[in-house]
N, C-alpha and C. Protein backbone atom coordinates (compact mmCIF):
# COMPACT_ATOMS: atom_id res chain seq x y z
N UNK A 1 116.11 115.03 104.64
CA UNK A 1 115.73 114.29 105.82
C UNK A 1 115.12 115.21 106.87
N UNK A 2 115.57 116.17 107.33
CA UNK A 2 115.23 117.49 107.88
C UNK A 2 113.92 117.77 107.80
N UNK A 3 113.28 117.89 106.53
CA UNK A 3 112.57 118.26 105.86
C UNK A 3 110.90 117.18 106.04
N UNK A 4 111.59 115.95 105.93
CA UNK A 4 110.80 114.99 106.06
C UNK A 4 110.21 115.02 107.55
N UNK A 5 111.61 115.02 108.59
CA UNK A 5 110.91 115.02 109.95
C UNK A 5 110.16 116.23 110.38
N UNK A 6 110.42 117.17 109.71
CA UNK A 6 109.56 118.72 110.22
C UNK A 6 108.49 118.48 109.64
N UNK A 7 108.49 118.26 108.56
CA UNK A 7 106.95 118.44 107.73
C UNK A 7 105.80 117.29 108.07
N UNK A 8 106.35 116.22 107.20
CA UNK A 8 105.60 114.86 106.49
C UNK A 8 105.09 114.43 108.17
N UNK A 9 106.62 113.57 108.59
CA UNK A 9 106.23 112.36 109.88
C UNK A 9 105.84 113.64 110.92
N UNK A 10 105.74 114.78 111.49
CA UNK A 10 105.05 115.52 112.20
C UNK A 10 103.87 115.59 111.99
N UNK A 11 103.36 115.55 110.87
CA UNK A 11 102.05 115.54 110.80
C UNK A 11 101.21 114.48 110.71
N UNK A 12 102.05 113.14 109.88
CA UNK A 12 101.23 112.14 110.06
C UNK A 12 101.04 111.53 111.77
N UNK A 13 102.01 111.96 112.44
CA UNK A 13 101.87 111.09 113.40
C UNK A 13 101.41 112.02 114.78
N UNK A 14 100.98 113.57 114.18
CA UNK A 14 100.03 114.40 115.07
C UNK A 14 98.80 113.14 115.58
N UNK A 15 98.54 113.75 117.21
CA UNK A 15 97.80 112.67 117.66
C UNK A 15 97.81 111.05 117.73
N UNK A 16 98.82 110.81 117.28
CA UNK A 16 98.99 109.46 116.99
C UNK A 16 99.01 108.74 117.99
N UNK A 17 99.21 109.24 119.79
CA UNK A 17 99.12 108.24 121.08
C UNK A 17 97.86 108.06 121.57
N UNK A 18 97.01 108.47 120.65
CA UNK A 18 95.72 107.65 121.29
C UNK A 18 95.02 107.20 119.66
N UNK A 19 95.08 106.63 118.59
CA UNK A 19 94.82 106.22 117.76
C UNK A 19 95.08 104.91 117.74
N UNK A 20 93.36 104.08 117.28
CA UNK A 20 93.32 102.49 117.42
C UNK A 20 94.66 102.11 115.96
N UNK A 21 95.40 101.22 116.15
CA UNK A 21 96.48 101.05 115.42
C UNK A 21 95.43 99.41 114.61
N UNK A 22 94.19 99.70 113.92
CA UNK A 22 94.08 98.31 113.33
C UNK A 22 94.57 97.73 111.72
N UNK A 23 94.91 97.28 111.56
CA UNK A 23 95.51 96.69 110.20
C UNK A 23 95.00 97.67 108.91
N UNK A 24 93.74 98.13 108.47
CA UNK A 24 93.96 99.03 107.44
C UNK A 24 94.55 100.42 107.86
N UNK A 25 94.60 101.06 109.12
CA UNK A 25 95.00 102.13 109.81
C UNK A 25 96.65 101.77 109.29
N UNK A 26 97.35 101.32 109.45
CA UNK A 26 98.44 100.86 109.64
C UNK A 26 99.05 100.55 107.79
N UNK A 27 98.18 100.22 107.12
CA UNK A 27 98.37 100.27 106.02
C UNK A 27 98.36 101.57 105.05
N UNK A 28 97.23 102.43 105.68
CA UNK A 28 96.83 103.60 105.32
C UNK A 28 98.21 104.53 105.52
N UNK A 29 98.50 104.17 107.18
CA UNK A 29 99.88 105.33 106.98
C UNK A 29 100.89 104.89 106.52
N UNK A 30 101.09 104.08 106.47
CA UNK A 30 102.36 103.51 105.79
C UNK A 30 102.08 104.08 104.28
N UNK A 31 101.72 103.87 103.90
CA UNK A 31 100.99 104.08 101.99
C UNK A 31 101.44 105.54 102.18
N UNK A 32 101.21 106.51 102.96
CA UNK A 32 101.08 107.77 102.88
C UNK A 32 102.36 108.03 102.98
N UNK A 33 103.07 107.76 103.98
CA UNK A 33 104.76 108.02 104.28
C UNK A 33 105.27 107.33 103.09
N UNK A 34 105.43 106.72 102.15
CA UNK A 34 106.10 105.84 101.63
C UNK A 34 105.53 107.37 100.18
N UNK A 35 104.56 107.33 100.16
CA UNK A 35 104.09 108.50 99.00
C UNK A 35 104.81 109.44 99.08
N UNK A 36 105.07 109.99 100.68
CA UNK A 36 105.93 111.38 100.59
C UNK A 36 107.40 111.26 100.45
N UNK A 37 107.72 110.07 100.85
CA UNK A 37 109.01 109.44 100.73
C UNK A 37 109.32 109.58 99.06
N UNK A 38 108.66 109.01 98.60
CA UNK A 38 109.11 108.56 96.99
C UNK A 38 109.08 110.13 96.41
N UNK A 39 108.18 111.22 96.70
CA UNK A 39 108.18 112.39 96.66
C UNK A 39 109.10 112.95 96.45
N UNK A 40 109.34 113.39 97.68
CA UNK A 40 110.70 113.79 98.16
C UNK A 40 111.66 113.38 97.78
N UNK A 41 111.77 112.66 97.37
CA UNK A 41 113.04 112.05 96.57
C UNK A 41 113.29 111.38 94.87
N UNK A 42 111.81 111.91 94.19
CA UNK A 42 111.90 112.25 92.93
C UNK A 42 111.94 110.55 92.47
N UNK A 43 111.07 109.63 92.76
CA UNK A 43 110.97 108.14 92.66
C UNK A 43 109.66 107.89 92.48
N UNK A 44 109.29 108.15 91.09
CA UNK A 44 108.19 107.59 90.36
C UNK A 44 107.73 105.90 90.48
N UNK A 45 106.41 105.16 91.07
CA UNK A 45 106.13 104.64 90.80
C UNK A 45 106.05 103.60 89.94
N UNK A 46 106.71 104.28 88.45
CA UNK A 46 106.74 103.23 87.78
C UNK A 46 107.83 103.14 87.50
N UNK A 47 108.88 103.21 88.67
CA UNK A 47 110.08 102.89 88.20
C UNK A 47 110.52 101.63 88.60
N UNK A 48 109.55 101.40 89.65
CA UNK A 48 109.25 99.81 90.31
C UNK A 48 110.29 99.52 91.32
N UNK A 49 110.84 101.15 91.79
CA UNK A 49 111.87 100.59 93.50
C UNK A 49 110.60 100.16 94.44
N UNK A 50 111.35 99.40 95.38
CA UNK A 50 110.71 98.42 96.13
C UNK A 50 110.95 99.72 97.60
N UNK A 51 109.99 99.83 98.39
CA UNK A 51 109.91 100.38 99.27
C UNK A 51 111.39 100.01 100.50
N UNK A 52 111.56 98.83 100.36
CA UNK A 52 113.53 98.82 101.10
C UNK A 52 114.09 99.41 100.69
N UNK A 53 114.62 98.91 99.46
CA UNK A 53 115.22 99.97 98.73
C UNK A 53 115.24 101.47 99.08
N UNK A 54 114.31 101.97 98.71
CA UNK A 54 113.89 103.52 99.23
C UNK A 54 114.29 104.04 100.65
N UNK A 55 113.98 103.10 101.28
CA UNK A 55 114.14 103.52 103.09
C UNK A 55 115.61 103.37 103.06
N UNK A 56 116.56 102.52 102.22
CA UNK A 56 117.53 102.29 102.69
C UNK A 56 118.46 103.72 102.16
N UNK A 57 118.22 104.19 101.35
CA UNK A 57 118.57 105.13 100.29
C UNK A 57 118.73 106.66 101.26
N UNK A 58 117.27 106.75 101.75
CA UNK A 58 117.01 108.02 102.34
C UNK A 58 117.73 107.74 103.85
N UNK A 59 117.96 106.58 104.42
CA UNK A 59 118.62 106.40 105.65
C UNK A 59 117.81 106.23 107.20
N UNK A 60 116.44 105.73 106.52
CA UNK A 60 115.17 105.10 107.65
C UNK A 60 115.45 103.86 107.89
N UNK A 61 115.55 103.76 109.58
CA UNK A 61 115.34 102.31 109.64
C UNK A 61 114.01 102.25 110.38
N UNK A 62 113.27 102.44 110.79
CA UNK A 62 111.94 102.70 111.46
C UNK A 62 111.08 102.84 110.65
N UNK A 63 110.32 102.06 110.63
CA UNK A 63 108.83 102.40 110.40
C UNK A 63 108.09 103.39 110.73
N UNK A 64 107.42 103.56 110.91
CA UNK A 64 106.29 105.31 111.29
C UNK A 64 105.38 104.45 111.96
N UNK A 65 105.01 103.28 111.86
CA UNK A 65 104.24 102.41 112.64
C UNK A 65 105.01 101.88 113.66
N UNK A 66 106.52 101.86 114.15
CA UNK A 66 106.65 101.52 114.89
C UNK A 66 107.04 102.21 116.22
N UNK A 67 107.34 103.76 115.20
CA UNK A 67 107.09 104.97 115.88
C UNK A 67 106.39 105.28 116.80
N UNK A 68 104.92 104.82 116.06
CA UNK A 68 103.41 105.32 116.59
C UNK A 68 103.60 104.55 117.86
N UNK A 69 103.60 103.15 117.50
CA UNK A 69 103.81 102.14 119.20
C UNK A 69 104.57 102.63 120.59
N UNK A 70 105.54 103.52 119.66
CA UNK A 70 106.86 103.65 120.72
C UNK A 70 106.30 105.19 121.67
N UNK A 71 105.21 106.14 120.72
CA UNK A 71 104.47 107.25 121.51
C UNK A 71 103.52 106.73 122.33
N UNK A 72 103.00 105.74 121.57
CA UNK A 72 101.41 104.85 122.31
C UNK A 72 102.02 104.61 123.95
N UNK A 73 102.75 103.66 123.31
CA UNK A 73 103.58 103.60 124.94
C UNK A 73 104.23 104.17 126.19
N UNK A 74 104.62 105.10 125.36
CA UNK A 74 105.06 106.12 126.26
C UNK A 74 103.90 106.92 127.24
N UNK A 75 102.83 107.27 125.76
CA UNK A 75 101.76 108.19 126.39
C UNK A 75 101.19 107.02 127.75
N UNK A 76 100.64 106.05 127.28
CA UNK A 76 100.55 104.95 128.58
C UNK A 76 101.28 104.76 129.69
N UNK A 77 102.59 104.63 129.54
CA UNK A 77 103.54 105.01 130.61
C UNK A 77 103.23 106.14 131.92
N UNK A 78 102.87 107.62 130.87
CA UNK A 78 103.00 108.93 131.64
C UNK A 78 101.23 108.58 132.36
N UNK A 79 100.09 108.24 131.28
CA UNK A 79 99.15 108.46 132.51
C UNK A 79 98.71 107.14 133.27
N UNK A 80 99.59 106.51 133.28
CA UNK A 80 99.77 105.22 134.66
C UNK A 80 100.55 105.64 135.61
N UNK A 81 101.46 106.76 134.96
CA UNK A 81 102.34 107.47 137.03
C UNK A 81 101.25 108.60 137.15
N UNK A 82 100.20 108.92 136.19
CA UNK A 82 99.22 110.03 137.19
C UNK A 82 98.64 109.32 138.16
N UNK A 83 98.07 111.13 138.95
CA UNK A 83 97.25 110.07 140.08
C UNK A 83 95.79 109.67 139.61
N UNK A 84 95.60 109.13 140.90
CA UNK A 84 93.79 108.33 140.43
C UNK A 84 92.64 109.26 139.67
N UNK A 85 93.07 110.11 140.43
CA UNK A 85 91.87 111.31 139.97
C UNK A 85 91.97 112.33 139.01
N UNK A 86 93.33 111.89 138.15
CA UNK A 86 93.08 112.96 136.63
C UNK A 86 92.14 112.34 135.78
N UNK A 87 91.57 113.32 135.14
CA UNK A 87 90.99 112.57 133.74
C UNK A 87 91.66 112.18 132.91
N UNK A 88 92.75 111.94 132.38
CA UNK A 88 93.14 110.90 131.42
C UNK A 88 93.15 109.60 131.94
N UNK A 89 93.70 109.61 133.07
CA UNK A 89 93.31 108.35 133.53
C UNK A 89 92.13 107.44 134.09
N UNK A 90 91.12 108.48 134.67
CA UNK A 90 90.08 108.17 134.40
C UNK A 90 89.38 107.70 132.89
N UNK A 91 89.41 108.69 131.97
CA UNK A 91 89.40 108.00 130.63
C UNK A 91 90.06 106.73 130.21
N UNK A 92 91.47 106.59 130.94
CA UNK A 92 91.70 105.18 130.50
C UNK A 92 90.92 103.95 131.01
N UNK A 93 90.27 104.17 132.09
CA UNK A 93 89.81 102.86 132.33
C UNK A 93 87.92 102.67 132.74
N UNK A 94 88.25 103.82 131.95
CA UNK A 94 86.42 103.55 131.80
C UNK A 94 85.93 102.76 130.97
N UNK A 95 84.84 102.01 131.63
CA UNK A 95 84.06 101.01 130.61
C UNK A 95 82.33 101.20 130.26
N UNK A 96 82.37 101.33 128.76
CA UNK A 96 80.84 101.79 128.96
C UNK A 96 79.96 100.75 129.42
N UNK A 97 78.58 101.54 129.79
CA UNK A 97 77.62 100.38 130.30
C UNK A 97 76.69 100.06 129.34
N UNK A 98 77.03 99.92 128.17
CA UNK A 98 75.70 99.68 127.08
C UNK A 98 76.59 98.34 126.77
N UNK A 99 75.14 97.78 126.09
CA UNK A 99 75.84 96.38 125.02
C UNK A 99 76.37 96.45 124.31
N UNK A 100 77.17 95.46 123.64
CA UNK A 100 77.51 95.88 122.60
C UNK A 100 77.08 95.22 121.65
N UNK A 101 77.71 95.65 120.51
CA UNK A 101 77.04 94.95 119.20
C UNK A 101 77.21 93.72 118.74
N UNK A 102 76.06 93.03 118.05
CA UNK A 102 76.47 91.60 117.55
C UNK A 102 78.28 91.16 116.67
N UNK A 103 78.57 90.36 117.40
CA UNK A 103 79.46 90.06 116.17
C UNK A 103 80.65 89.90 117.00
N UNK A 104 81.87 89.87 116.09
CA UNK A 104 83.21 90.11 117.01
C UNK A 104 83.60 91.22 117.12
N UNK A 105 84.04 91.63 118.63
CA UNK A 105 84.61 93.20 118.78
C UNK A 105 85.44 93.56 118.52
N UNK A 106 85.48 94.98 118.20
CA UNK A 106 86.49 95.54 117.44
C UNK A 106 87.83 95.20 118.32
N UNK A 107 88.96 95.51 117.45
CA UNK A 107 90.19 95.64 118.37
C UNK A 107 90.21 97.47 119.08
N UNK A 108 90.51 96.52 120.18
CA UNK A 108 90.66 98.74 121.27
C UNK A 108 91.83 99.13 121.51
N UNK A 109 92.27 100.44 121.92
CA UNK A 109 93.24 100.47 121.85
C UNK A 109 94.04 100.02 123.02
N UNK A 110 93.45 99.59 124.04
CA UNK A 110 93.93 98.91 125.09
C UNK A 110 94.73 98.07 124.36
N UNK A 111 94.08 96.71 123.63
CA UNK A 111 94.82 95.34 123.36
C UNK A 111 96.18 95.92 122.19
N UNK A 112 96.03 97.04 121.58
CA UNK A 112 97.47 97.35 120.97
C UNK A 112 98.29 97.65 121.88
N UNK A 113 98.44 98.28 123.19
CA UNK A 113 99.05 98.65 123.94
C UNK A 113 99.69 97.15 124.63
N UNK A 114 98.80 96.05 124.48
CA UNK A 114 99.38 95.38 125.27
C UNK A 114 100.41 94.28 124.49
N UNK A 115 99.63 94.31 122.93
CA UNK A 115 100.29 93.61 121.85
C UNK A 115 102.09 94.51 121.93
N UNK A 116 102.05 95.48 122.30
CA UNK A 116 103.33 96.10 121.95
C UNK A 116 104.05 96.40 123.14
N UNK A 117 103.41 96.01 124.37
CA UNK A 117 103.98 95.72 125.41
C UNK A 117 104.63 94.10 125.82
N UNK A 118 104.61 93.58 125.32
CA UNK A 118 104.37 91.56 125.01
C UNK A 118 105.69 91.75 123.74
N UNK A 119 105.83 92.57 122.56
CA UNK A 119 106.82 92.46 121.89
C UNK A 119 107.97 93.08 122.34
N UNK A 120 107.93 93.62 122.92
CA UNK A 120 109.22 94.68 123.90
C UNK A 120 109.58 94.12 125.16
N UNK A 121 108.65 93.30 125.43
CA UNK A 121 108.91 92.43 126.71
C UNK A 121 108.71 93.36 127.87
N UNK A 122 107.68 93.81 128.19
CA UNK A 122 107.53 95.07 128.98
C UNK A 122 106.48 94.57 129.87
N UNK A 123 106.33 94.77 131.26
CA UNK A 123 105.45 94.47 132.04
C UNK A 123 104.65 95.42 132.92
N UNK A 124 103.07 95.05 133.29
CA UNK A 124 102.30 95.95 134.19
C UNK A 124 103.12 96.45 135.03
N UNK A 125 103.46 97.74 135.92
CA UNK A 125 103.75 98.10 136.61
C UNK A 125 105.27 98.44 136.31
N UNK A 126 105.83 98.23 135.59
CA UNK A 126 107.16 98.98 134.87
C UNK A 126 107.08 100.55 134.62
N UNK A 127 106.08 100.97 134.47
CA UNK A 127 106.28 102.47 134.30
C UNK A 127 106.32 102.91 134.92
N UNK A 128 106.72 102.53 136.26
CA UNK A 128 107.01 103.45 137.14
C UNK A 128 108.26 103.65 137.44
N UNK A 129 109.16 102.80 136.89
CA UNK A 129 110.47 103.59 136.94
C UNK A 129 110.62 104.25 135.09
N UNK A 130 110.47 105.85 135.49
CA UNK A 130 110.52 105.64 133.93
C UNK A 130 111.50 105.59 133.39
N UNK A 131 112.97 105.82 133.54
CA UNK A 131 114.04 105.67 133.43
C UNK A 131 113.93 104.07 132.42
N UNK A 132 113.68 102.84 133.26
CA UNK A 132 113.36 101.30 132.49
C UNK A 132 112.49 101.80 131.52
N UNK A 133 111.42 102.29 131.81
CA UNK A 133 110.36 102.41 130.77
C UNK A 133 110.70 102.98 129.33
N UNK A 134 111.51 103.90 129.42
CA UNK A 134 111.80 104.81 127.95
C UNK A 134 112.65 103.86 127.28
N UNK A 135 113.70 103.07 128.29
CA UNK A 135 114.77 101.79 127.64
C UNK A 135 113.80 101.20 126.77
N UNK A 136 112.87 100.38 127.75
CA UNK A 136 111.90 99.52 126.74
C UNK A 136 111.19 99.71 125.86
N UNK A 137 110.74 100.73 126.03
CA UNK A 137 109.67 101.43 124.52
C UNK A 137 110.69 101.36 123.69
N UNK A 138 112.25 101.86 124.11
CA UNK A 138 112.74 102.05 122.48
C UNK A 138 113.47 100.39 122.24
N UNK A 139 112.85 99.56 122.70
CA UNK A 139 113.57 98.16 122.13
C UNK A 139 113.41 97.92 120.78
N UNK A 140 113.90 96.88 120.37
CA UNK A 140 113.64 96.20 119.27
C UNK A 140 112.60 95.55 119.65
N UNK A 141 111.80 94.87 118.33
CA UNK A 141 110.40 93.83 118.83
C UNK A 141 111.06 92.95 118.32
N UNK A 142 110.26 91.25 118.77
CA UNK A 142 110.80 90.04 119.06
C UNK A 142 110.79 89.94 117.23
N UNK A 143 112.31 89.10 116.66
CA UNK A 143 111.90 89.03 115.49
C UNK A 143 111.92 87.00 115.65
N UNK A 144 110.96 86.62 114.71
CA UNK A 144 110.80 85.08 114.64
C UNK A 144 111.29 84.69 113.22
């Protein structure tokens, strides 16, 4: 387990608070953690354990995707108490001035931030106590 958190999930989830979280992204790392998982623990593919199974075995209850949300958030948290005039925060709320392209727009990473702010039940202007804020990032999300 040791081993896993020093090595594997350190690296997959290097940079991970500013990465668009869209559905093959999300599939991609999962596939990858679940590879080093079965690895690491000598669980061939065709032995046909079911990825629960596995997590339950090694003693994960977290996802690595839900991980990623819980840094996303945080990192959002810290540059909403900067002031006006750093550049990260300037970077956060810049909008370019070109058109954009035909079609439907991509998902940004704004709307993940807010998709995972809406499941935690977390609201604009909460990060400023961060004390609440770290509570809520580490919630559970709504299960239906």
């Amino acid at each position: 387990m040791n081993i896993y958190n020093a090595l594997i999930k350190s690296s997959l989830l290097y940079g991970s608070e500013t990465w668009r979280l869209t559905e093959n992204n999300k599939r991609r790392v999962e596939a990858t953690e679940m590879d080093a998982l079965r690895r690491s623990s000598r669980i061939s593919r065709k032995e046909r354990i079911r990825k629960v199974t596995i997590r339950q075995q090694i003693g994960l209850e977290e996802t690595i995707i839900k991980e990623t949300e819980q840094y996303q958030l945080t990192w959002y948290g810290h540059v909403q108490r900067m002031a006006e005039g750093r550049l990260p925060k300037i970077a956060l709320k810049w909008m370019p001035k070109q058109r954009r392209a035909r079609g439907r727009p991509k998902k940004n990473w704004m709307e993940g931030i807010r998709k995972a702010m809406h499941e935690r039940y977390l609201n604009e202007g909460q990060w400023e106590d961060r004390k609440q804020w770290s509570l809520g990032v580490g919630q559970r999300r709504k299960t239906y």
